[in-house]
C-alpha atoms as a PDB file:
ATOM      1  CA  UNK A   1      34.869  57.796 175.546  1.00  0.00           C
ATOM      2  CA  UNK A   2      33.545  56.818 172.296  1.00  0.00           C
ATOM      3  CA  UNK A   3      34.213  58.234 168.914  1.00  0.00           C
ATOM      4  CA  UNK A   4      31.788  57.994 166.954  1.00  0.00           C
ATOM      5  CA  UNK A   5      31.918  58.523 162.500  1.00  0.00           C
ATOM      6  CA  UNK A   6      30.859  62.229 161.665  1.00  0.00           C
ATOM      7  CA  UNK A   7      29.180  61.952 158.691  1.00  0.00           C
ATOM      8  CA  UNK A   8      29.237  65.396 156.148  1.00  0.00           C
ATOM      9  CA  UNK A   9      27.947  66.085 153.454  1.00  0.00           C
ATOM     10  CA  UNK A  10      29.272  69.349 151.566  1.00  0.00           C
ATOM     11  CA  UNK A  11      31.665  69.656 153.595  1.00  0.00           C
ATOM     12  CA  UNK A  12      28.902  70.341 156.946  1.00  0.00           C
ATOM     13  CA  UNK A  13      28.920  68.165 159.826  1.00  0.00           C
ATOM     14  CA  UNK A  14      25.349  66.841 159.336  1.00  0.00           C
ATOM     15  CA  UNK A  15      24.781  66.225 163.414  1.00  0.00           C
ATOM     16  CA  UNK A  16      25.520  69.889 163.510  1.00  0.00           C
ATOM     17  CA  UNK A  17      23.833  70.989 161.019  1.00  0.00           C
ATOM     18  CA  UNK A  18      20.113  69.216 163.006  1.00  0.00           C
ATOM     19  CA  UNK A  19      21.265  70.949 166.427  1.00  0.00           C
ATOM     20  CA  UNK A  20      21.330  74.006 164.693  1.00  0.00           C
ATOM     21  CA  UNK A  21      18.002  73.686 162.812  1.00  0.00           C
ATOM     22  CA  UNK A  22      16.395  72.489 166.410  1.00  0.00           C
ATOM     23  CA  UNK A  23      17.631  75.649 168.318  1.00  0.00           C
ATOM     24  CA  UNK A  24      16.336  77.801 165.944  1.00  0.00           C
ATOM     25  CA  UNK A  25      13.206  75.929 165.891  1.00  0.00           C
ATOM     26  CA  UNK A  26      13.161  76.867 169.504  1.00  0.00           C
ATOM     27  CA  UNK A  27      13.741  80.952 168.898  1.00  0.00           C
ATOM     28  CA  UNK A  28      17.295  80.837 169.893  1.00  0.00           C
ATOM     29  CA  UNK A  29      19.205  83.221 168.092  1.00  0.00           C
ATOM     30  CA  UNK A  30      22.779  83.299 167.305  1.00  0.00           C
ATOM     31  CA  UNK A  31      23.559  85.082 170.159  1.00  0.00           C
ATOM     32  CA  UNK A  32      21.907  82.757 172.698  1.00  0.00           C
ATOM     33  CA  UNK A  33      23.523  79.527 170.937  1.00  0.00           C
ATOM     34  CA  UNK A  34      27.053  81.070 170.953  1.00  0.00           C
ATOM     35  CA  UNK A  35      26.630  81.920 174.913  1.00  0.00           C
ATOM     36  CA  UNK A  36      25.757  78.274 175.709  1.00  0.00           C
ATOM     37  CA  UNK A  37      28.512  76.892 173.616  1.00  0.00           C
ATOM     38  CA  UNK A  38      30.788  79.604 175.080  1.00  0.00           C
ATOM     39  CA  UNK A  39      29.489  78.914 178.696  1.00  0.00           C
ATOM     40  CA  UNK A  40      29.747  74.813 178.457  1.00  0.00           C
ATOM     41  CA  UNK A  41      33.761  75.311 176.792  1.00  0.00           C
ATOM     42  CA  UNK A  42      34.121  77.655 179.493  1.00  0.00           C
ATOM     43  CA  UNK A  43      33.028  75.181 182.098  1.00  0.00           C
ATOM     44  CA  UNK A  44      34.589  72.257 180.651  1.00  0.00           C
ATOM     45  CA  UNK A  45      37.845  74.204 180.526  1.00  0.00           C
ATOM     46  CA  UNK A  46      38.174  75.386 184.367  1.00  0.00           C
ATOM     47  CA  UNK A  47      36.909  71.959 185.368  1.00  0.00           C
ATOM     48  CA  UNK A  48      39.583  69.948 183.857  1.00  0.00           C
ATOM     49  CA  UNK A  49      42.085  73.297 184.678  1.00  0.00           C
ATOM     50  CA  UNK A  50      42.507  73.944 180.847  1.00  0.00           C
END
């Protein structure tokens, strides 16, 4: 696995900060981007038996 250098600025994780901007460029609310992230942790946990 690689770790790769977060770079922030004010105290925001930049790379988080784009993914955000692109979802809502898309018309995902909120909502819809806190059910993926939920669903892939959710996956990720009972795949690795978390």
């Amino acid at each position: 696995m690689a770790i790769t250098k977060q770079v922030k600025t004010g105290g925001l994780d930049m790379e988080w900060v784009e993914l955000m901007k692109q979802a809502k460029e898309m018309g995902m609310s909120k909502e819809e981007v806190r059910h993926f992230l939920d669903e892939r942790r959710i996956g990720r946990t009972n795949t690795y038996g978390n």
